[in-house]
N, C-alpha and C. Protein backbone atom coordinates (compact mmCIF):
# COMPACT_ATOMS: atom_id res chain seq x y z
N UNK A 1 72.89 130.19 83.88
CA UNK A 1 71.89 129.62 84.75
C UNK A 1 71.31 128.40 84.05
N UNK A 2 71.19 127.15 84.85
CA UNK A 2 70.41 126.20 84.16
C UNK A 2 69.87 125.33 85.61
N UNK A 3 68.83 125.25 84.77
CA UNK A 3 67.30 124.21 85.91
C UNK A 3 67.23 123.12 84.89
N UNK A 4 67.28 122.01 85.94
CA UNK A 4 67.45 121.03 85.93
C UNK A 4 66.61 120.13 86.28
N UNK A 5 65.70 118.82 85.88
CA UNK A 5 64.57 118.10 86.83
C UNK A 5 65.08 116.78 86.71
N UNK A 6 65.26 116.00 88.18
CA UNK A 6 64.82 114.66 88.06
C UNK A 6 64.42 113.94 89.16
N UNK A 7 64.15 112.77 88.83
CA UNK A 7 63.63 111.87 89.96
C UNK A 7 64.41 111.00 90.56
N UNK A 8 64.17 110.87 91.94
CA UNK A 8 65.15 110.46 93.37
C UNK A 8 64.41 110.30 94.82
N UNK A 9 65.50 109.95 95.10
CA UNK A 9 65.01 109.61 96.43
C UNK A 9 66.24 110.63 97.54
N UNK A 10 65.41 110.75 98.27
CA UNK A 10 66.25 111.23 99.64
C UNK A 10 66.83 110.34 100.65
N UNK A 11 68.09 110.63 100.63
CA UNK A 11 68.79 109.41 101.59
C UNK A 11 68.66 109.72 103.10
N UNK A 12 68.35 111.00 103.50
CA UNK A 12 68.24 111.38 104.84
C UNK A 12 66.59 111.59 104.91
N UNK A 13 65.73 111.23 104.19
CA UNK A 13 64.11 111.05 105.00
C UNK A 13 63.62 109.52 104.13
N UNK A 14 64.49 108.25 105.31
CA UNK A 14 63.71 107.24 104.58
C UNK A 14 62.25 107.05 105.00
N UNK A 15 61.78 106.72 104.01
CA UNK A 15 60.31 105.68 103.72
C UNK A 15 59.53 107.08 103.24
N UNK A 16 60.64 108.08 102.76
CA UNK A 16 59.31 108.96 101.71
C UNK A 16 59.84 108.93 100.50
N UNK A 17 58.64 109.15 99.74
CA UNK A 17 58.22 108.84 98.42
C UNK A 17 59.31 109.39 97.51
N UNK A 18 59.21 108.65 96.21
CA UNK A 18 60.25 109.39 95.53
C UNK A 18 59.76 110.79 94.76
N UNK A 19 60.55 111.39 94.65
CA UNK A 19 60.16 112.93 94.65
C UNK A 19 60.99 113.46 93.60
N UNK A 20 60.58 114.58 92.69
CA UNK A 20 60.99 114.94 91.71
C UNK A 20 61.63 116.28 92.14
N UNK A 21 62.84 116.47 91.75
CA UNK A 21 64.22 117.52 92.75
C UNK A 21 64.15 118.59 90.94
N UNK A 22 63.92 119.74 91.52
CA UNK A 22 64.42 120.76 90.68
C UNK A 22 65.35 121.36 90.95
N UNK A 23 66.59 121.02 89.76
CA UNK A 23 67.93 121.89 90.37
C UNK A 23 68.35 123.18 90.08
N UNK A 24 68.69 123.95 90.60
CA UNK A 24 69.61 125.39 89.71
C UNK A 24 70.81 125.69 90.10
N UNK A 25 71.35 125.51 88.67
CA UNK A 25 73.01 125.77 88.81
C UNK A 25 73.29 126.93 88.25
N UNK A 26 74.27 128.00 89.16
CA UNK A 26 74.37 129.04 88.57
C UNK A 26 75.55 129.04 87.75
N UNK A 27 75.92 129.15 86.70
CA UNK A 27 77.06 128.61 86.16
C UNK A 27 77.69 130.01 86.18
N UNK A 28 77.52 131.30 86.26
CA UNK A 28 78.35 132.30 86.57
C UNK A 28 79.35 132.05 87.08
N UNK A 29 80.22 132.73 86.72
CA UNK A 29 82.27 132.75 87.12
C UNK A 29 81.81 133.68 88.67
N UNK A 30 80.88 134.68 88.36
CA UNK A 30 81.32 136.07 89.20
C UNK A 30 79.60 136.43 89.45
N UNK A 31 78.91 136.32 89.35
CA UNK A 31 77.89 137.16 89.30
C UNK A 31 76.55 135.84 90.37
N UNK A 32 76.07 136.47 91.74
CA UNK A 32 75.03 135.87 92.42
C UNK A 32 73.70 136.18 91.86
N UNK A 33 73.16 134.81 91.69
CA UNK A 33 71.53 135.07 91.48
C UNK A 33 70.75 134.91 93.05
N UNK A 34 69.18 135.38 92.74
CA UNK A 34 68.13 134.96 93.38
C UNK A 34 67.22 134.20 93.01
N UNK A 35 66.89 133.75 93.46
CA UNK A 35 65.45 132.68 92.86
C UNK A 35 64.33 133.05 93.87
N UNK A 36 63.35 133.28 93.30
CA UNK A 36 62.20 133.79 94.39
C UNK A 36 60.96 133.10 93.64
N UNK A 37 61.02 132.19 93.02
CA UNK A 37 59.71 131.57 92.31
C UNK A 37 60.24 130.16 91.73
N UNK A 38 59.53 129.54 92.68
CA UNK A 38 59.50 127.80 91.66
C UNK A 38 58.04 127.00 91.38
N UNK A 39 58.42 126.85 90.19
CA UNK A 39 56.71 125.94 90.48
C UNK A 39 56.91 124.76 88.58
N UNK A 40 55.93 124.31 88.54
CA UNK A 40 56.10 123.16 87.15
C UNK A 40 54.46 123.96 86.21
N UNK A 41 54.93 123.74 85.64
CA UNK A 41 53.52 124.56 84.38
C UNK A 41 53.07 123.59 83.83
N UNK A 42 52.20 123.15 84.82
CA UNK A 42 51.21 122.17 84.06
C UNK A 42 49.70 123.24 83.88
N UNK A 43 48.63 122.60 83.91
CA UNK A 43 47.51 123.01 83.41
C UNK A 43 47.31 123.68 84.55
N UNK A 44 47.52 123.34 85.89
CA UNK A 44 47.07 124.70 86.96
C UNK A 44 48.47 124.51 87.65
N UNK A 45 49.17 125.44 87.29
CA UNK A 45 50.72 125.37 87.48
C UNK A 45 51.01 125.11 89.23
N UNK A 46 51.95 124.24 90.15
CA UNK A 46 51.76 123.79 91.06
C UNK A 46 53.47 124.28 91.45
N UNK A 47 53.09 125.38 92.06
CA UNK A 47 54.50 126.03 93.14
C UNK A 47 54.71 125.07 93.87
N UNK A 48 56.05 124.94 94.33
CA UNK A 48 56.62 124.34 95.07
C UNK A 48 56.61 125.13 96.64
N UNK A 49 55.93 124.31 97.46
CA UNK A 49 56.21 125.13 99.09
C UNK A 49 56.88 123.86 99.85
N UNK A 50 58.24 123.97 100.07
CA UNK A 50 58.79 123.58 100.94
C UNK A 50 59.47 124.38 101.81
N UNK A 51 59.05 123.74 103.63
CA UNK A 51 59.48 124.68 104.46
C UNK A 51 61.26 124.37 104.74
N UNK A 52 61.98 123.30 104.36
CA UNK A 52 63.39 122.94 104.08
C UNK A 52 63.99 123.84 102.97
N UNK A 53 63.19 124.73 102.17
CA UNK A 53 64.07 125.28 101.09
C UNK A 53 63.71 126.77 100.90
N UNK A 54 63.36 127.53 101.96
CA UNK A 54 62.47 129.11 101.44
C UNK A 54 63.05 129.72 100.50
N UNK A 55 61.96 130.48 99.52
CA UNK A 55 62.50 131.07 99.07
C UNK A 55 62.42 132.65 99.43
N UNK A 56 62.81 133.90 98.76
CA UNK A 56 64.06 133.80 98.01
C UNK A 56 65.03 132.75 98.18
N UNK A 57 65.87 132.64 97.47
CA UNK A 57 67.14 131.75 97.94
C UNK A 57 68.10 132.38 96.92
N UNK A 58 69.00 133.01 97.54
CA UNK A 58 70.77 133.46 96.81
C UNK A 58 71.59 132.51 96.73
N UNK A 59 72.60 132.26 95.39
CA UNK A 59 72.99 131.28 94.25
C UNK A 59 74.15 131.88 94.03
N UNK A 60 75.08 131.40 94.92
CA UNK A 60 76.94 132.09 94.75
C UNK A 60 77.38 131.78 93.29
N UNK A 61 78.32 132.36 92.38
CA UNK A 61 78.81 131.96 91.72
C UNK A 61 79.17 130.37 91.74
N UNK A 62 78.98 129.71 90.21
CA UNK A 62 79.35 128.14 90.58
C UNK A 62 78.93 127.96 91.49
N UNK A 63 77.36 128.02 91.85
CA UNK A 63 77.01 127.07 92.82
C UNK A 63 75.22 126.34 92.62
N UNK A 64 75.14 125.57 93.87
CA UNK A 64 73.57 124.93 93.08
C UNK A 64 72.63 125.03 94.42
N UNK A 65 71.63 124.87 93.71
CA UNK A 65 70.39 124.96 95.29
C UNK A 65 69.41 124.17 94.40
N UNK A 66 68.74 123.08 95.03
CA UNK A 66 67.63 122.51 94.73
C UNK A 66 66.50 122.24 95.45
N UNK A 67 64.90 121.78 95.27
CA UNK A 67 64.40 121.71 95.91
C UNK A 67 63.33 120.56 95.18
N UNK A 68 62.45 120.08 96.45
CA UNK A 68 61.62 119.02 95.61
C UNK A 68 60.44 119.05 95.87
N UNK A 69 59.71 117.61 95.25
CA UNK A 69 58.05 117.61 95.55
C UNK A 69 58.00 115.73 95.41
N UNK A 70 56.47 115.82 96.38
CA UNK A 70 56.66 114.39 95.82
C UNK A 70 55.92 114.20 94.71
N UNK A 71 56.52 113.07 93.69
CA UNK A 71 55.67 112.96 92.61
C UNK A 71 54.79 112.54 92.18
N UNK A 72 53.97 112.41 93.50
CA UNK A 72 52.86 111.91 93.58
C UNK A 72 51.80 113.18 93.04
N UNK A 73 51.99 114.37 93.79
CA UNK A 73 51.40 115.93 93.91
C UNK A 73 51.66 116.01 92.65
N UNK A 74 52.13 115.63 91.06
CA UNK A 74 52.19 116.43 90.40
C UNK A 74 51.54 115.35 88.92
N UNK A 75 50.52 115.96 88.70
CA UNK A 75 49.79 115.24 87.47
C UNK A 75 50.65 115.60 86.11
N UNK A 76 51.79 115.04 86.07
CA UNK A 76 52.26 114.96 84.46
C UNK A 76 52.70 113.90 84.94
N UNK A 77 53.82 113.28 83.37
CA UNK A 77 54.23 111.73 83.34
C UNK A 77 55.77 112.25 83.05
N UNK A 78 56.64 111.31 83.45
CA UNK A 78 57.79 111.37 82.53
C UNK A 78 57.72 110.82 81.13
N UNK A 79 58.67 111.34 79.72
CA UNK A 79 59.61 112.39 80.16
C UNK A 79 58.83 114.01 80.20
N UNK A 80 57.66 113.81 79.70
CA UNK A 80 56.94 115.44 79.70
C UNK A 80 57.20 116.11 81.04
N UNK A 81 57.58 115.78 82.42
CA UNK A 81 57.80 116.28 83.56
C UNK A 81 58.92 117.03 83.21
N UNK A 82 60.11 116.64 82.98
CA UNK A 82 61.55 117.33 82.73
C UNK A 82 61.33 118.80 81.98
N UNK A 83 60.60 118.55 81.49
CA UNK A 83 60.63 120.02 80.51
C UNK A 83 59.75 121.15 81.27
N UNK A 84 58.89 120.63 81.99
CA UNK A 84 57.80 121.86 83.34
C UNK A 84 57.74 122.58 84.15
N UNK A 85 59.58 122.37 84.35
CA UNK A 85 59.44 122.83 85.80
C UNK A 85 60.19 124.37 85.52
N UNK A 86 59.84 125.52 86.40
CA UNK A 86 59.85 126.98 86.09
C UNK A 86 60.88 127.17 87.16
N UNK A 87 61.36 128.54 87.07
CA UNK A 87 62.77 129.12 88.26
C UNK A 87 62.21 130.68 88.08
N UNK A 88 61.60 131.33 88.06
CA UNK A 88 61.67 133.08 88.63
C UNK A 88 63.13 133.62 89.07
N UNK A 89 63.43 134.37 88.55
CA UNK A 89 64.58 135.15 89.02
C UNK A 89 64.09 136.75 89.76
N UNK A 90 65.12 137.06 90.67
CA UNK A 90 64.84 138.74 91.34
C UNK A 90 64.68 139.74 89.71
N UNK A 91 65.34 139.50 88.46
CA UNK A 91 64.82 140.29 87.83
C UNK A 91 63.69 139.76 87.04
N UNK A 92 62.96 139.00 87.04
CA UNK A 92 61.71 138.64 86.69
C UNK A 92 62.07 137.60 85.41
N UNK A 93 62.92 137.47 85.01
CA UNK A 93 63.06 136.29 83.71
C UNK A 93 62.72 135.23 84.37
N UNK A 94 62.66 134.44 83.41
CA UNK A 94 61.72 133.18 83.75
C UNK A 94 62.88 132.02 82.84
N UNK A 95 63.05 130.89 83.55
CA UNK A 95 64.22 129.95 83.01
C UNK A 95 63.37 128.52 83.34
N UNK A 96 62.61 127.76 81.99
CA UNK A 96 62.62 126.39 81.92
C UNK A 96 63.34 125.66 82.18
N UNK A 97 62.97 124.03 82.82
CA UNK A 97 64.07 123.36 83.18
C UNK A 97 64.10 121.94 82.17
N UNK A 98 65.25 121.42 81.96
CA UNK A 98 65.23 120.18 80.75
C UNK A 98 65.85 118.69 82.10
N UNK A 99 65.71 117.98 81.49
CA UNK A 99 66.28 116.92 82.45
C UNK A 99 67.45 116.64 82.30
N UNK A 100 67.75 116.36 83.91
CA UNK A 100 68.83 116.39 84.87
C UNK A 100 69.72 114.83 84.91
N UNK A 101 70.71 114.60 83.70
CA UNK A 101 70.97 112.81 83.78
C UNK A 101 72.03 112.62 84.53
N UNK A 102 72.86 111.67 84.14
CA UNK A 102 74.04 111.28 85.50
C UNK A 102 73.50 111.82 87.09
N UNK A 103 72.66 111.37 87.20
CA UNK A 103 72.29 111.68 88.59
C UNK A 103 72.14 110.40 89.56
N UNK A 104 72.88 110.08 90.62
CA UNK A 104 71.89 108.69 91.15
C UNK A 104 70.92 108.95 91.66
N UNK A 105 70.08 107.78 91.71
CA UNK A 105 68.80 107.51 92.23
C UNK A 105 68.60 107.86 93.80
N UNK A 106 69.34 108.01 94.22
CA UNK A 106 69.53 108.50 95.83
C UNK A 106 70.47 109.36 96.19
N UNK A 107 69.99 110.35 97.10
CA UNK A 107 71.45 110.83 97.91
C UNK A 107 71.22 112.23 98.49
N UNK A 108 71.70 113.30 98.27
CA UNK A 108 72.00 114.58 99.62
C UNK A 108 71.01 115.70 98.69
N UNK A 109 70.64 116.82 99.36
CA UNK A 109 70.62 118.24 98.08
C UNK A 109 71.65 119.03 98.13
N UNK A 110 71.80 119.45 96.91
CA UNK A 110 72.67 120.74 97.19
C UNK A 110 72.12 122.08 97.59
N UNK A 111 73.14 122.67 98.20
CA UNK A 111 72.60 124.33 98.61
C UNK A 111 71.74 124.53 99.54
């Protein structure tokens, strides 16, 4: 499992803000996760509620689901952002996320 953060833009909602995308890739061969908790741990830690991404959300083998915020809503700076952002799993572990490179600046989500 690895969470992932970076900043982008959405190519299918122009003229909104650029927004910081938390990714999770399940790198399992064989084995589905859940994710039932996202949020960034800052000083009053700020869940993510988007109605485009509910959670729970189930994570096929080799596969990814992401979700975002705009980065306006979130009082840290880069690069201290990359390292904040949290993933909850159905068995309760908890997985930090590091930043997300080779990414372009625009384009689709996965999952």
């Amino acid at each position: 499992m690895r969470v992932r953060v970076h900043e982008a833009l959405l190519v299918t909602a122009p003229g909104q803000p650029p927004c910081y995308f938390l990714n999770v890739w399940n790198a399992s061969p064989e084995r589905e996760v859940t994710v039932t908790h996202t949020w960034f741990a800052t000083d009053s830690p700020l869940h993510f509620v988007n109605a485009s991404r509910p959670l729970p959300a189930r994570i096929a083998p080799r596969d990814q689901w992401e979700t975002w915020i705009p980065t306006a809503e979130l009082k840290a700076t880069t690069p201290e952002v990359y390292g904040l952002g949290r993933v909850q799993l159905a068995d309760d572990s908890v997985i930090s996320s590091v930043e997300r490179t080779n990414v372009p600046g625009a384009g689709t989500v996965p999952g």
